[in-house]
Protein backbone atom coordinates (compact mmCIF):
# COMPACT_ATOMS: atom_id res chain seq x y z
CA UNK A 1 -19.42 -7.17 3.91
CA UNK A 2 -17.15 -6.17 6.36
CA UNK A 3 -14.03 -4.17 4.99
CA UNK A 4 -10.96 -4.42 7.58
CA UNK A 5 -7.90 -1.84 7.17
CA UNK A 6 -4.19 -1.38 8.73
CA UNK A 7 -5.04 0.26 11.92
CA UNK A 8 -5.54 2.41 13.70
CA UNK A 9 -8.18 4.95 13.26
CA UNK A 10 -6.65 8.07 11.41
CA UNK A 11 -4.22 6.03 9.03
CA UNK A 12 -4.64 6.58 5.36
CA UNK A 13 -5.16 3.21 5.21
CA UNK A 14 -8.57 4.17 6.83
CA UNK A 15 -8.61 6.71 4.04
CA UNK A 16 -8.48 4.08 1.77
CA UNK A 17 -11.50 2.16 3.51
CA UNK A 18 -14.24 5.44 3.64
CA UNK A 19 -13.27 5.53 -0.23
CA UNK A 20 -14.12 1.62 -0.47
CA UNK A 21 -17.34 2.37 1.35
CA UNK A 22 -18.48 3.86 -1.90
CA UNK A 23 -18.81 0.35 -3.62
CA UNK A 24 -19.02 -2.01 -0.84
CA UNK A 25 -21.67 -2.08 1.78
CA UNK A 26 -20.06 -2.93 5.00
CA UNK A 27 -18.56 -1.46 8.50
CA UNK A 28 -14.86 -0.92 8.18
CA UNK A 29 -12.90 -2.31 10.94
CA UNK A 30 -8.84 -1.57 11.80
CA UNK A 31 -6.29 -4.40 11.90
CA UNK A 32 -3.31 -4.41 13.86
CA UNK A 33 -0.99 -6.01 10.94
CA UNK A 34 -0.87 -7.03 7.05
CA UNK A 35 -0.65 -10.84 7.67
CA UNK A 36 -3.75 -10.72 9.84
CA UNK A 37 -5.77 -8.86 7.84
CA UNK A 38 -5.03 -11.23 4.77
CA UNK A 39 -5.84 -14.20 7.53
CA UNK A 40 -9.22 -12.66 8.29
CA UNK A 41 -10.46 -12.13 4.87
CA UNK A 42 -8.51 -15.76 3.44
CA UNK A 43 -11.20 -17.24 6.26
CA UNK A 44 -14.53 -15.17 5.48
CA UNK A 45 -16.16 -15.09 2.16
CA UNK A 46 -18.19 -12.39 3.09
CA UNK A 47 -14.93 -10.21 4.10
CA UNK A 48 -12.96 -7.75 2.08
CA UNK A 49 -10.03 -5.96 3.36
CA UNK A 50 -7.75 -2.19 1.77
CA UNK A 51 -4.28 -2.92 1.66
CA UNK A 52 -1.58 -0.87 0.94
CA UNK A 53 0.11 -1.67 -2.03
CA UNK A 54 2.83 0.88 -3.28
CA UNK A 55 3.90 3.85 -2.40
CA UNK A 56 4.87 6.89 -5.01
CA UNK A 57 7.80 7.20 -3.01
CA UNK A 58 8.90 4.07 -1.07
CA UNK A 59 7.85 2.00 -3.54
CA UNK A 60 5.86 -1.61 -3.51
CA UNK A 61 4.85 -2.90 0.34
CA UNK A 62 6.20 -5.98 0.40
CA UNK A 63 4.47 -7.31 3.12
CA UNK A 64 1.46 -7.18 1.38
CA UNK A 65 2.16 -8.89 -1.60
CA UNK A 66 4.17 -11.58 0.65
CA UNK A 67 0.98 -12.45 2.15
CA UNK A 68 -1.14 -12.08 -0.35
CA UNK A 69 -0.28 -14.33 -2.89
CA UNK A 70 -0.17 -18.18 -1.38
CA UNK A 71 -4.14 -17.87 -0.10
CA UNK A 72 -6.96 -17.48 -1.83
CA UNK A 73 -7.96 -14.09 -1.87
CA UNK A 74 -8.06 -12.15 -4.74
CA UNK A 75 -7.74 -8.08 -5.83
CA UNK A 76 -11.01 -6.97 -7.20
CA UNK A 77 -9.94 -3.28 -7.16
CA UNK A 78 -7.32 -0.21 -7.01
CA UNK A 79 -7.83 2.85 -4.95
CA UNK A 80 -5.22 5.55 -5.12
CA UNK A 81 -5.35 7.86 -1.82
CA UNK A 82 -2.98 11.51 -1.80
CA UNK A 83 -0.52 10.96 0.90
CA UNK A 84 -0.18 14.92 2.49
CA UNK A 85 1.20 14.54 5.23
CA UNK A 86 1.27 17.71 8.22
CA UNK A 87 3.28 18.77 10.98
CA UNK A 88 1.30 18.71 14.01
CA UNK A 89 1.52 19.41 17.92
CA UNK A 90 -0.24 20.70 20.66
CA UNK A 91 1.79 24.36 20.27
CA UNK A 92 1.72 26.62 17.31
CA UNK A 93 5.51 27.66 18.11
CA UNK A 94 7.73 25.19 16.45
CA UNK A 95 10.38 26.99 18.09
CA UNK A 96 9.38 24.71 21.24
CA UNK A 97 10.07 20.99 19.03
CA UNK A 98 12.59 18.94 20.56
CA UNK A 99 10.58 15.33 19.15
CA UNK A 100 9.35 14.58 16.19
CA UNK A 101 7.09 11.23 15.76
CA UNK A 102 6.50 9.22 13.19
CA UNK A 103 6.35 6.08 10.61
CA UNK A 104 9.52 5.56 9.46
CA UNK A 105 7.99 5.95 5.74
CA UNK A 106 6.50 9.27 6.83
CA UNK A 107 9.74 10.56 8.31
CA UNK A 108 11.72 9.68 5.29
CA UNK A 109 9.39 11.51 2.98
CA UNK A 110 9.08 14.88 4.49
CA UNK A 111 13.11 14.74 5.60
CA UNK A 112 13.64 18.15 3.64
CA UNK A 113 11.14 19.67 6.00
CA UNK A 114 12.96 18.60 8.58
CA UNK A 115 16.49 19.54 7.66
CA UNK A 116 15.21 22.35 6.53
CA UNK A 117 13.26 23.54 10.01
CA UNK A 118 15.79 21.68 12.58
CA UNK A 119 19.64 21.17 13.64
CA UNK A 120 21.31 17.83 14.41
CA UNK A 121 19.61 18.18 18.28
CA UNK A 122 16.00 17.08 17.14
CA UNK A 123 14.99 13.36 18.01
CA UNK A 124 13.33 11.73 15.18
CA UNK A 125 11.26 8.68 17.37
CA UNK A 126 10.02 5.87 14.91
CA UNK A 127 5.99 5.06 15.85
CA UNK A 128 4.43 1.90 14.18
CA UNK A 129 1.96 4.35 12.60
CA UNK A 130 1.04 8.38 11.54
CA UNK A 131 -1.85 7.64 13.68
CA UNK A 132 0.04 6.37 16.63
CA UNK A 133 2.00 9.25 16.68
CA UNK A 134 0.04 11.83 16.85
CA UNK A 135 -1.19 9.80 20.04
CA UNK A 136 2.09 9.93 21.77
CA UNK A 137 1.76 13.84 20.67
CA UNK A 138 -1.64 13.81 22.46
CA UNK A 139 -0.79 12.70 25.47
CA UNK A 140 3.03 14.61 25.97
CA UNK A 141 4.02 18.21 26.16
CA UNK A 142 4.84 20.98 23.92
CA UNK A 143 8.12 19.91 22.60
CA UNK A 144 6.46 16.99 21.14
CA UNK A 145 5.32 16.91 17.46
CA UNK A 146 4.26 14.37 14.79
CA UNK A 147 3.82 13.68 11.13
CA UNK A 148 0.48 12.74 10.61
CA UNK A 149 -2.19 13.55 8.59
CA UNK A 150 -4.54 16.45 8.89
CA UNK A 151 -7.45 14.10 9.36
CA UNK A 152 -5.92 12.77 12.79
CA UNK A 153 -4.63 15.83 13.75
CA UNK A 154 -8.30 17.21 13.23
CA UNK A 155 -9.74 14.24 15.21
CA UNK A 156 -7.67 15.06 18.17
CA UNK A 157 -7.44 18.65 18.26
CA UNK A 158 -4.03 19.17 18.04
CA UNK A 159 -2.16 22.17 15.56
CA UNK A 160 -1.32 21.71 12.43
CA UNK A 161 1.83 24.11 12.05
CA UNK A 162 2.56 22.94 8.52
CA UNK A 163 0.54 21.27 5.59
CA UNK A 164 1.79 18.69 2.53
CA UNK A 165 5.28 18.84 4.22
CA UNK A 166 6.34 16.05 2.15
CA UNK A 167 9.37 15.70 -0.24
CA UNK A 168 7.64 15.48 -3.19
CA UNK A 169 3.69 17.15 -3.19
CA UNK A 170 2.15 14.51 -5.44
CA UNK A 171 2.99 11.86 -3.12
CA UNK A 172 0.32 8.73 -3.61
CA UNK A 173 -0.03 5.03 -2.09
CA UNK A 174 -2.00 2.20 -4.13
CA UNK A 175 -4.34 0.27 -2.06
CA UNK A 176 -5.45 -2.72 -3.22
CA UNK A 177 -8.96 -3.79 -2.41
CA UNK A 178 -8.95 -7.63 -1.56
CA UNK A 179 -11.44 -10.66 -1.01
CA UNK A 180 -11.96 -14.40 -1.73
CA UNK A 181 -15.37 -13.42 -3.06
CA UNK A 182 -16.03 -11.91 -6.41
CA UNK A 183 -16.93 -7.81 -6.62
CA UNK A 184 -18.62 -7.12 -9.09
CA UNK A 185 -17.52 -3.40 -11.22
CA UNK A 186 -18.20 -2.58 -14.72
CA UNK A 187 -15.18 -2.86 -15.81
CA UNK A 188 -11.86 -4.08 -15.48
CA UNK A 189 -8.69 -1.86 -16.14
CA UNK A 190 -5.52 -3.96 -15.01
CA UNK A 191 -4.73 -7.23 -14.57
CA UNK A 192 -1.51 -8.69 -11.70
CA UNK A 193 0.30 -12.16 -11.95
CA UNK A 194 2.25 -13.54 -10.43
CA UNK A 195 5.31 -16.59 -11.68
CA UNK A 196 8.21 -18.04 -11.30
CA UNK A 197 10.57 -19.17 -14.20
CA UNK A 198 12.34 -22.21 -14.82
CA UNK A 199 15.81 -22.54 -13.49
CA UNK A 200 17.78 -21.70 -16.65
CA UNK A 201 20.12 -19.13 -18.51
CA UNK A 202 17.91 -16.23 -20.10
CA UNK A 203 14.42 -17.44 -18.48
CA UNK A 204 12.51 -14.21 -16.93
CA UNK A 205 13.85 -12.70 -20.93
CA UNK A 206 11.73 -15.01 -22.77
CA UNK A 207 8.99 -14.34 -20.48
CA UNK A 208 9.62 -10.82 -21.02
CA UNK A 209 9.65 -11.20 -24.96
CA UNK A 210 6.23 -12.73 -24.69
CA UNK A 211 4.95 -9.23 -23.62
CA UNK A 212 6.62 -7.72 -26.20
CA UNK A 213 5.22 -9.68 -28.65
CA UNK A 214 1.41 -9.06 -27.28
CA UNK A 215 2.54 -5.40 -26.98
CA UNK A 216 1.39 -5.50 -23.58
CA UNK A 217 2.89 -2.58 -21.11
CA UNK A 218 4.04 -3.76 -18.10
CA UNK A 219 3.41 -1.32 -15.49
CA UNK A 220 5.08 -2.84 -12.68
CA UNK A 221 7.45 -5.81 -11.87
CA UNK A 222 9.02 -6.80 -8.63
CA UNK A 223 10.94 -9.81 -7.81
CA UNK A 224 11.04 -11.12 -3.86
CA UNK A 225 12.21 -14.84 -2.95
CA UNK A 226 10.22 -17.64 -3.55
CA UNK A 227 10.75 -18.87 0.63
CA UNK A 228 10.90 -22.63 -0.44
CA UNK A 229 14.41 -22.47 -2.77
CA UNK A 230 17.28 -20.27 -1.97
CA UNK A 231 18.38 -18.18 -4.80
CA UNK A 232 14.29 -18.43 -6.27
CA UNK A 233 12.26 -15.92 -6.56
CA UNK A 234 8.63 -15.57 -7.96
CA UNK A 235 8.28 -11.93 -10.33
CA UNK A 236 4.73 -9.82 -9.27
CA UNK A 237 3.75 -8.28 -12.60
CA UNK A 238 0.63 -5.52 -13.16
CA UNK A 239 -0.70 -4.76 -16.88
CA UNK A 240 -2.66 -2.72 -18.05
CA UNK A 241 -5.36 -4.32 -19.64
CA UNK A 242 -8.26 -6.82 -18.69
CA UNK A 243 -7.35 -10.56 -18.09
CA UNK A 244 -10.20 -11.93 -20.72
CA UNK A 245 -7.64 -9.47 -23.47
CA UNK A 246 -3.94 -10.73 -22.32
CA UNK A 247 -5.30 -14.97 -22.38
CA UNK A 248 -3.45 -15.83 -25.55
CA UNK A 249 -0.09 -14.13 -23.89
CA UNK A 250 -1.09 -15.92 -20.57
CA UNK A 251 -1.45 -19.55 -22.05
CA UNK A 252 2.59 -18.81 -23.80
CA UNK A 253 4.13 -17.52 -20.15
CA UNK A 254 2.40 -20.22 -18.22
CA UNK A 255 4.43 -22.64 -20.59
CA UNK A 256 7.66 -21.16 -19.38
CA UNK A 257 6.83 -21.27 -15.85
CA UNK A 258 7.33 -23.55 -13.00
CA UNK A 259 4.83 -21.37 -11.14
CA UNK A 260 2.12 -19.47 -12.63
CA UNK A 261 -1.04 -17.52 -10.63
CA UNK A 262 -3.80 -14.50 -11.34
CA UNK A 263 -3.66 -12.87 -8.33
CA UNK A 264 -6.55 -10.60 -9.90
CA UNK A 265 -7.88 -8.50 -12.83
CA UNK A 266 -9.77 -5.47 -11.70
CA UNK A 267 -10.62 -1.46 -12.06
CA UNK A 268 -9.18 1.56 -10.61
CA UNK A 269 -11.72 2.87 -8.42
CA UNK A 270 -11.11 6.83 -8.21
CA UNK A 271 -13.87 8.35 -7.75
């Protein structure tokens, strides 16, 4: 079973993959974007795919959950990677930085670092990824630097002047591991929805008082429009327990719903 990733080599979403390798038996291949990679594995039963999912930091990817929820595929499993993010170039002197490169999520999280090491003159350049960054690094001069990780940097031999440069040092992303297919684990931890209430005053609150009355935590809920009705939206929801535990509370919110789906109940896969 194949297992694609957000590409390209030396993203954590590749990260993510190796640590998939430990339960799935496959080559891991890099994607260029989100909506293909859902494409790919929505058209291959025999494909799985590492998403990211949410960020410590910049919170849920919506792009992933936008493309993720009208196909079939399904999440079978969590895996948690430690975002540490380093300061890399080809010179040890960071006296000599006039560029720094980087994903604009990667930029924002280590922007103490920056204020703290640079004036108003240094260019912050957006790259589409870490990885692709430390590219451009490769391949200019010395007054070029990126935020990448160390993995990359490692890979390519350039210097890493400064480690875990990041705002905040327990910095994680949630990948999701996704496929039409079933995965079998021993267990299942959490379960994610995924609905949209009927049009009327106080509607997402009685869905809301349904998990109250099951005493089920919700660990996460995000709202993003529904595409098809303006002023719609559809509500992601995680909890933490197994789906065959939450059915009774299921069965009462799909009453209240106009649009109900299990977009997956699965284990946290740390290890």
């Amino acid at each position: 079973m194949n297992i694609y990733y957000l590409g390209p080599i030396g993203t954590y979403s590749e990260v993510a993959a190796k640590k998939a390798l430990k339960f799935v038996n496959g080559d891991i291949i890099p994607v260029s974007t989100i909506s293909k990679i859902v494409e790919t594995v929505n058209n291959d039963a025999k494909a799985c795919a590492v998403l990211p999912y949410e960020n410590s930091i910049e919170g849920i990817v919506r792009q992933t959950i936008d493309n993720i929820y009208p196909t079939e595929v399904k999440i079978q499993a969590e895996i948690d990677v430690k975002i540490e993010h380093c300061f890399i170039s080809k010179t040890k002197d960071i006296k000599k930085i006039k560029k720094i490169y980087s994903h604009p999520q990667a930029l924002a999280q280590c922007s103490d670092f920056i204020t703290k090491n640079f004036d108003e003159k240094i260019e912050l350049i957006v790259s589409n990824s870490t990885s692709d960054a430390a590219n451009v690094v490769l391949n200019g001069d010395e007054t070029c630097s990126a935020i990448a990780s160390s993995d990359i940097a490692n890979r390519l031999n350039l210097e890493i002047i400064h480690k875990n440069i990041g705002n905040i040092k327990e910095n994680k992303t949630r990948f999701i591991l996704v496929s039409k297919s079933k995965i079998l684990f021993d267990k299942n931890e959490k379960t994610t929805i995924v609905f949209n209430t009927k049009n009327e005053s106080g509607a997402l609150l009685k869905i809301l008082e349904i998990f109250n009355k099951y005493n089920l935590n919700l660990t996460y809920l995000e709202s993003r429009p529904s595409k098809e009705i303006f002023g719609e939206y559809n509500f992601f929801a995680d909890i933490d327990k197994p789906f065959d535990e939450i059915i009774s509370a299921i069965n009462e919110i799909k009453e209240r719903c106009n649009f109900y789906k299990l977009l997956g109940s699965y284990p946290i896969l740390n290890s």
